[in-house]
Protein backbone atom coordinates (compact mmCIF):
# COMPACT_ATOMS: atom_id res chain seq x y z
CA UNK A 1 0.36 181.24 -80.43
CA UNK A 2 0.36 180.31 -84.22
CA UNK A 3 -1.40 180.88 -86.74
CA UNK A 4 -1.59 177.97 -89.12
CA UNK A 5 -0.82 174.08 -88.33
CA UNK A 6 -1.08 171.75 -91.29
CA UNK A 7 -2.21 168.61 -90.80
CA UNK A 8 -0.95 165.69 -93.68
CA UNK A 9 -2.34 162.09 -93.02
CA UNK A 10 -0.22 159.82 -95.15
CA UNK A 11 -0.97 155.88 -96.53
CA UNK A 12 1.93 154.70 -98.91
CA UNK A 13 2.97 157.79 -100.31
CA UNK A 14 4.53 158.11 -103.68
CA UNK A 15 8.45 159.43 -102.39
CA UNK A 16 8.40 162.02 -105.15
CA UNK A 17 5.02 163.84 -104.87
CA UNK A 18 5.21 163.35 -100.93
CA UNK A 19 8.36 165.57 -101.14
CA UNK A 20 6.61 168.51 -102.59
CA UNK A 21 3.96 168.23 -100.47
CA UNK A 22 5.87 168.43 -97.36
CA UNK A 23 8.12 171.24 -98.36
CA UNK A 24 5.05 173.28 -99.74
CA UNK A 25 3.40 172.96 -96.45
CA UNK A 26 6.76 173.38 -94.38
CA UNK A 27 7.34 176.42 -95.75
CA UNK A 28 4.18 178.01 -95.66
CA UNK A 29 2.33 176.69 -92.32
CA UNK A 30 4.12 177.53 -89.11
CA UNK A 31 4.16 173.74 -88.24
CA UNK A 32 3.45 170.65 -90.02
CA UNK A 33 2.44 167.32 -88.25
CA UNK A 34 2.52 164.32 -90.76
CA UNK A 35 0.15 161.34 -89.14
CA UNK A 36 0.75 157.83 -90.71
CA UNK A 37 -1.41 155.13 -91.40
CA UNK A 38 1.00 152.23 -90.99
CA UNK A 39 2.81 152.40 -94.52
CA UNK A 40 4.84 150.58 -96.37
CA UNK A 41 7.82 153.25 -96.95
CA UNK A 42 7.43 154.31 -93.32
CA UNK A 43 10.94 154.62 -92.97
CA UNK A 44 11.16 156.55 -96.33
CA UNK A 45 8.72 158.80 -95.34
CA UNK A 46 10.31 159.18 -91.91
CA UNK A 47 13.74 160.51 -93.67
CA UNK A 48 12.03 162.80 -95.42
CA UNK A 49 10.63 164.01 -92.54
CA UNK A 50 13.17 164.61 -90.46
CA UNK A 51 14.59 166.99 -92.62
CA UNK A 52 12.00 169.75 -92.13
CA UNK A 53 12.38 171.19 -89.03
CA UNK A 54 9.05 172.37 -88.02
CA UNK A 55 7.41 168.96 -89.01
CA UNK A 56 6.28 166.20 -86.70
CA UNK A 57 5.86 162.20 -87.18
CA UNK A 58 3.18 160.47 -85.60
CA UNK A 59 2.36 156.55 -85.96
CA UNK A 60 -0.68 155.12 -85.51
CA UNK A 61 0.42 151.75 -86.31
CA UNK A 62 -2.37 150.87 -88.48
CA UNK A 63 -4.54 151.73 -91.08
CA UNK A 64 -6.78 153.69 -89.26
CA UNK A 65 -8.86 155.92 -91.94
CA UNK A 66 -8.58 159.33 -93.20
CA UNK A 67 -11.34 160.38 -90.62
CA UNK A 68 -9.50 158.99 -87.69
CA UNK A 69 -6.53 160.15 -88.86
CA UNK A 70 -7.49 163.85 -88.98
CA UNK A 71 -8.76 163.87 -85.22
CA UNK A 72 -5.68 162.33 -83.87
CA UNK A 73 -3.84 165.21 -85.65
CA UNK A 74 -6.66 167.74 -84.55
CA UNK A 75 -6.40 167.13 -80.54
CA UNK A 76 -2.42 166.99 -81.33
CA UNK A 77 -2.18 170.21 -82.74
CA UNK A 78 -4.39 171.92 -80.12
CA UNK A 79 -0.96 171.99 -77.80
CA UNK A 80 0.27 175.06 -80.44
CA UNK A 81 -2.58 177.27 -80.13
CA UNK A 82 -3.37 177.45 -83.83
CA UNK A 83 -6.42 179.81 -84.85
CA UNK A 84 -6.40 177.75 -88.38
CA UNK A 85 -5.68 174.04 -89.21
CA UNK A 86 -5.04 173.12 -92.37
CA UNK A 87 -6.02 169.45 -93.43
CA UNK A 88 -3.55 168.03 -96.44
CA UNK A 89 -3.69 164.61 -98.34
CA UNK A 90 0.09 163.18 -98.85
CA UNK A 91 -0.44 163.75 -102.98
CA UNK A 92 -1.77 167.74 -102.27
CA UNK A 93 0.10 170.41 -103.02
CA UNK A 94 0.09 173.62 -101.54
CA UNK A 95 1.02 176.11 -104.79
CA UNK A 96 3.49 179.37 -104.04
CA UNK A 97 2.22 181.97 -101.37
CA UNK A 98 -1.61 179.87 -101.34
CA UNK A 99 -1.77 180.57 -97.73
CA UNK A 100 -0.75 183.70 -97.35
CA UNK A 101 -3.41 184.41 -99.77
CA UNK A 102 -6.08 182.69 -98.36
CA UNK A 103 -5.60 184.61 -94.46
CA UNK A 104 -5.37 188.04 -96.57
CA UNK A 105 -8.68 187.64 -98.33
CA UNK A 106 -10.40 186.27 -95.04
CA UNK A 107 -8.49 189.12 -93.11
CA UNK A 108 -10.56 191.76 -95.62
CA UNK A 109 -13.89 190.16 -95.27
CA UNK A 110 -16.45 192.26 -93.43
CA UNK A 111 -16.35 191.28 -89.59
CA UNK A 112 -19.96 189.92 -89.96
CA UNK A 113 -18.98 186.92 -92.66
CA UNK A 114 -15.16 186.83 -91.43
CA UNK A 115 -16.58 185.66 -88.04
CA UNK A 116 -18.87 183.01 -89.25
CA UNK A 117 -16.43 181.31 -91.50
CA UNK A 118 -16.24 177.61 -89.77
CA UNK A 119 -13.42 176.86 -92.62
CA UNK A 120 -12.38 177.85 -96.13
CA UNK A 121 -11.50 175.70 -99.17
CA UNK A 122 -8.61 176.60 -100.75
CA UNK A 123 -9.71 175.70 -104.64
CA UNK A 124 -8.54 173.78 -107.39
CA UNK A 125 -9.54 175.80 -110.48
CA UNK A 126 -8.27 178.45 -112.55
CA UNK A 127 -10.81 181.12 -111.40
CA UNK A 128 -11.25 184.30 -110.21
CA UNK A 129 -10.71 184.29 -106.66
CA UNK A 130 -14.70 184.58 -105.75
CA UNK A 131 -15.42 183.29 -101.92
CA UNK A 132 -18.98 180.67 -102.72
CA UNK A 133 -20.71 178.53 -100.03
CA UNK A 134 -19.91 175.39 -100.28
CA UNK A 135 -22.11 172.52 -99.34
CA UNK A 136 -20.04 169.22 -100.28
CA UNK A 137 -16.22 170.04 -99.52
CA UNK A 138 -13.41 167.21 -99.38
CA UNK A 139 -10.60 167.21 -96.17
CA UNK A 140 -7.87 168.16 -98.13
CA UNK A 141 -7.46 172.13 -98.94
CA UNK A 142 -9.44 172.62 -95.99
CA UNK A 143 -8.86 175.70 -93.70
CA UNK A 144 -10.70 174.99 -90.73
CA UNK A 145 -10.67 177.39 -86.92
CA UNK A 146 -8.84 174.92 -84.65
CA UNK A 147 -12.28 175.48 -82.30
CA UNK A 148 -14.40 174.21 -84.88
CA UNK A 149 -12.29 171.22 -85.48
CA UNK A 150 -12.31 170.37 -82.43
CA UNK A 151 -16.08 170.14 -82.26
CA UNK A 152 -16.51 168.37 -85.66
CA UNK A 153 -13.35 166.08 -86.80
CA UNK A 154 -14.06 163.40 -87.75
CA UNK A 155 -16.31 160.40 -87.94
CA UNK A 156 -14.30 157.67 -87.47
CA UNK A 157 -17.38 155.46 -88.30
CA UNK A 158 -17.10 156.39 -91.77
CA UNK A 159 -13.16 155.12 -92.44
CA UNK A 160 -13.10 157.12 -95.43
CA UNK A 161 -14.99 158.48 -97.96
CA UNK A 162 -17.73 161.21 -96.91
CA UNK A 163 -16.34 161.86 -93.59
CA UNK A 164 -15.96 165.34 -94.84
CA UNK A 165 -19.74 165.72 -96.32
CA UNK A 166 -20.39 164.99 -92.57
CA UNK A 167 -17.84 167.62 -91.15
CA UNK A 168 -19.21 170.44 -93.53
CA UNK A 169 -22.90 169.26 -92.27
CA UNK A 170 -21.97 169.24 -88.64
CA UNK A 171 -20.32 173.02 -88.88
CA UNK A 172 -23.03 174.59 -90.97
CA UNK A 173 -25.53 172.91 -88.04
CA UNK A 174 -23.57 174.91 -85.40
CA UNK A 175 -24.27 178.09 -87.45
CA UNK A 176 -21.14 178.68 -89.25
CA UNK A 177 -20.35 179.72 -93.21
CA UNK A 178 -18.28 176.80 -95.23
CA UNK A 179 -16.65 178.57 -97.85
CA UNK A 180 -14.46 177.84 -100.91
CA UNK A 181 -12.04 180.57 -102.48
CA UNK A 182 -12.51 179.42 -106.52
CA UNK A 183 -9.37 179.75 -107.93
CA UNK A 184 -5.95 177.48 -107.72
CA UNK A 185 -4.95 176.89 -104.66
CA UNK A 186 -3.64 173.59 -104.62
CA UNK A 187 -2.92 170.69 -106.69
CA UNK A 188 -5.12 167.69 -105.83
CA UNK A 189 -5.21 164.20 -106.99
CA UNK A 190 -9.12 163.04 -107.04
CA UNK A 191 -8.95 159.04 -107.65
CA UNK A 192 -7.09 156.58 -109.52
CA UNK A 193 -6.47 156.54 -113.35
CA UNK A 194 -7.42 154.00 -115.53
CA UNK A 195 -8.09 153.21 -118.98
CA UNK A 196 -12.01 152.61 -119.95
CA UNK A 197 -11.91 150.42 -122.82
CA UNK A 198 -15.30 151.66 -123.85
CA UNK A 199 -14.29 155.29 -124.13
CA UNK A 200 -10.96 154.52 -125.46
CA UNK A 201 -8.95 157.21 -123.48
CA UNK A 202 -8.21 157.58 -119.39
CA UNK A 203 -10.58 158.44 -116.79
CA UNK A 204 -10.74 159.36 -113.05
CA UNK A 205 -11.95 156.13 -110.82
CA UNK A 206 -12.70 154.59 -107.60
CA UNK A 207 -12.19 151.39 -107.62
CA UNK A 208 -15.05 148.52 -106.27
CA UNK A 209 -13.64 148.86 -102.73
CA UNK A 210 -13.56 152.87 -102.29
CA UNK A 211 -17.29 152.76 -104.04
CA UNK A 212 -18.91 150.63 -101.17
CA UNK A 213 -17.14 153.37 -98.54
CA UNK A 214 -19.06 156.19 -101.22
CA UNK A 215 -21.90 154.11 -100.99
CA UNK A 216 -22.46 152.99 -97.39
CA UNK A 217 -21.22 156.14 -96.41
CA UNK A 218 -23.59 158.26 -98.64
CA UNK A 219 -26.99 156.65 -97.82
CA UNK A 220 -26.05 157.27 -94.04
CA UNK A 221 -25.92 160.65 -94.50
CA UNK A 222 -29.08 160.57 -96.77
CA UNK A 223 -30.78 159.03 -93.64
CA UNK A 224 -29.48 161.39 -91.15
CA UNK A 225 -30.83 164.20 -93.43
CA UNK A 226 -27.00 165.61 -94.12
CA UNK A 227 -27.69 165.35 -97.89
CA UNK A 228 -30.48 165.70 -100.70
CA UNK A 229 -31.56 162.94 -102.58
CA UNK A 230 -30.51 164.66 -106.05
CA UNK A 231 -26.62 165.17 -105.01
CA UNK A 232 -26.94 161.67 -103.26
CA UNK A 233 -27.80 160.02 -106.72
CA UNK A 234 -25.65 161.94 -108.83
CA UNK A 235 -22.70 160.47 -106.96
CA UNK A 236 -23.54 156.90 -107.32
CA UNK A 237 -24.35 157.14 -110.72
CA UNK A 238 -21.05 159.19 -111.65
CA UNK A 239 -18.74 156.84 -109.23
CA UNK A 240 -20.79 153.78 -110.17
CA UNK A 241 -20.55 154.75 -114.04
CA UNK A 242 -16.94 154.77 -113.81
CA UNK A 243 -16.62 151.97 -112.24
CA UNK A 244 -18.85 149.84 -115.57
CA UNK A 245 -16.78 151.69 -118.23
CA UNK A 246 -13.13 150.35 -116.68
CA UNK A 247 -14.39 147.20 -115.15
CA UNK A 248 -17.66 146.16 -116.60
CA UNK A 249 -21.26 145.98 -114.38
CA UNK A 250 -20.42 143.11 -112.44
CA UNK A 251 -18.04 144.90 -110.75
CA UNK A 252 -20.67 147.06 -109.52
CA UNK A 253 -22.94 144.59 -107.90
CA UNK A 254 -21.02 143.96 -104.97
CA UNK A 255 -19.96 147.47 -103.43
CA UNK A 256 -23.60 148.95 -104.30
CA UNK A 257 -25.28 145.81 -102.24
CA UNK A 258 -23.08 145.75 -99.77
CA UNK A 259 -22.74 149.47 -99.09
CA UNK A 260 -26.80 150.22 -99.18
CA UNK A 261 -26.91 147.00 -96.88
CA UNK A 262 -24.80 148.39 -94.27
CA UNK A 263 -25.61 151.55 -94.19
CA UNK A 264 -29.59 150.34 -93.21
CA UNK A 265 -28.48 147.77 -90.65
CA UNK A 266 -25.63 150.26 -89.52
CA UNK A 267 -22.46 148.39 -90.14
CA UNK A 268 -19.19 150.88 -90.07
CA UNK A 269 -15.50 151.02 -89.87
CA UNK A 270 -13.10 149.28 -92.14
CA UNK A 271 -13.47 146.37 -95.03
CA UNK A 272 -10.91 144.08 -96.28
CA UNK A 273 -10.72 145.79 -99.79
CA UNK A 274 -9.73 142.52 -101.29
CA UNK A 275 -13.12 141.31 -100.49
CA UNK A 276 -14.29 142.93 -103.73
């Protein structure tokens, strides 16, 4: 048995950052298992690959979603026996000795919260190190039990965004803690950058297409009860804000119709993004 396997899901990975990501993992989990979503620098990534030796390349052949994605690797890495998986984006990076930390500090918990803990996220800020609950957690940085995952990865449905508001729901509904450790962990790229005219400087964005997978994907949960209405509006108006100050409103009309349209008739699964 072993202790940690991370889990990577890659989509046209930039070369450079890729290769720190593999070699942080690779070095600190006792396997890695890469699972790719049909990209363009396959074989680049493949190379890359191959020279870790306790990493693993699986194709899906197509873009299949993050959500997908995860599960494949999930039932893969059962075969190992892992009491942890860890779940990695192909631009996250795990920073020196993060793991290590994170098992010692859930090693010293008192039995009755260490054995509750459904999964822990490693963190992304310069804090202290304080375990919080965590309500609204993203894939990658998470430290998840293997049994857990098993039960609860992933909604294919969803493609992509929010697929891990729904994991976090569906552990805390089987009576487990989801936790985040508040201090730098890893180093995580949230969205694209892009200059907002407006504002005059560079902000974090989601473009039209990734907003109607916030938005479809959002109000589904809202209906199933997985959210409150308060978070639920704050992230359409912060995604949908961003979206006005780098494209202009217009640009918003067609994910935020679309997305609250098929969410209520219950329309899932992938969109041509060049539809928007």
């Amino acid at each position: 048995m072993i202790d940690v396997v991370a889990i990577i899901v890659t989509y046209n990975p930039d070369p450079n950052r890729f290769r720190l990501v593999l070699s942080s993992a690779a070095e600190q989990a006792n396997r890695v298992i890469i699972i790719d979503n049909a990209s363009n620098n396959r074989d680049l990534i493949k190379s890359l690959i191959d020279s870790v030796d306790n990493c693993e390349f699986i194709e899906i052949g197509f873009n299949s979603g993050i959500a997908h994605a995860l599960r494949v690797g999930t039932k893969y890495a059962r075969k190992y026996e892992p009491s942890w998986l860890l779940f990695l984006d192909d631009d996250t990076i795990l920073l020196n000795n993060a793991l290590n930390r994170v098992l010692s500090i859930i090693n010293d918990l008192p039995s009755a919260i260490r054995d509750r803990i459904g999964l822990m996220l490693l963190g992304t800020n310069n804090e202290n190190c304080d375990i919080k609950e965590v309500k609204y957690g993203m894939f990658s940085g998470t430290l998840i039990r293997t049994e857990i995952a098993l039960k609860t990865c992933c909604r294919d449905e969803f493609f992509l965004d929010q697929a891990d508001f729904d994991m976090y729901s569906r552990i805390r509904s089987f009576g487990y803690l989801t936790l985040i450790i508040d201090c730098k962990l890893i180093d995580h790229r949230l969205g694209y950058r892009r200059w907002a005219r407006i504002l005059n400087k560079v902000i974090t964005y989601e473009p039209p297409w990734r907003y109607y997978y916030i938005v479809r994907n959002l109000t589904k949960l809202l209906i199933e009860g997985k959210i409150d209405f308060a978070f639920y509006l704050k992230e359409l108006v912060h995604w949908g804000a961003k979206i006005t100050l780098a494209d202009g409103p217009t640009m918003l009309i067609k994910p935020l119709g679309l997305g609250l349209i098929h969410a209520l008739l219950g329309e899932f699964g992938y969109i041509d993004q060049r539809f928007f």
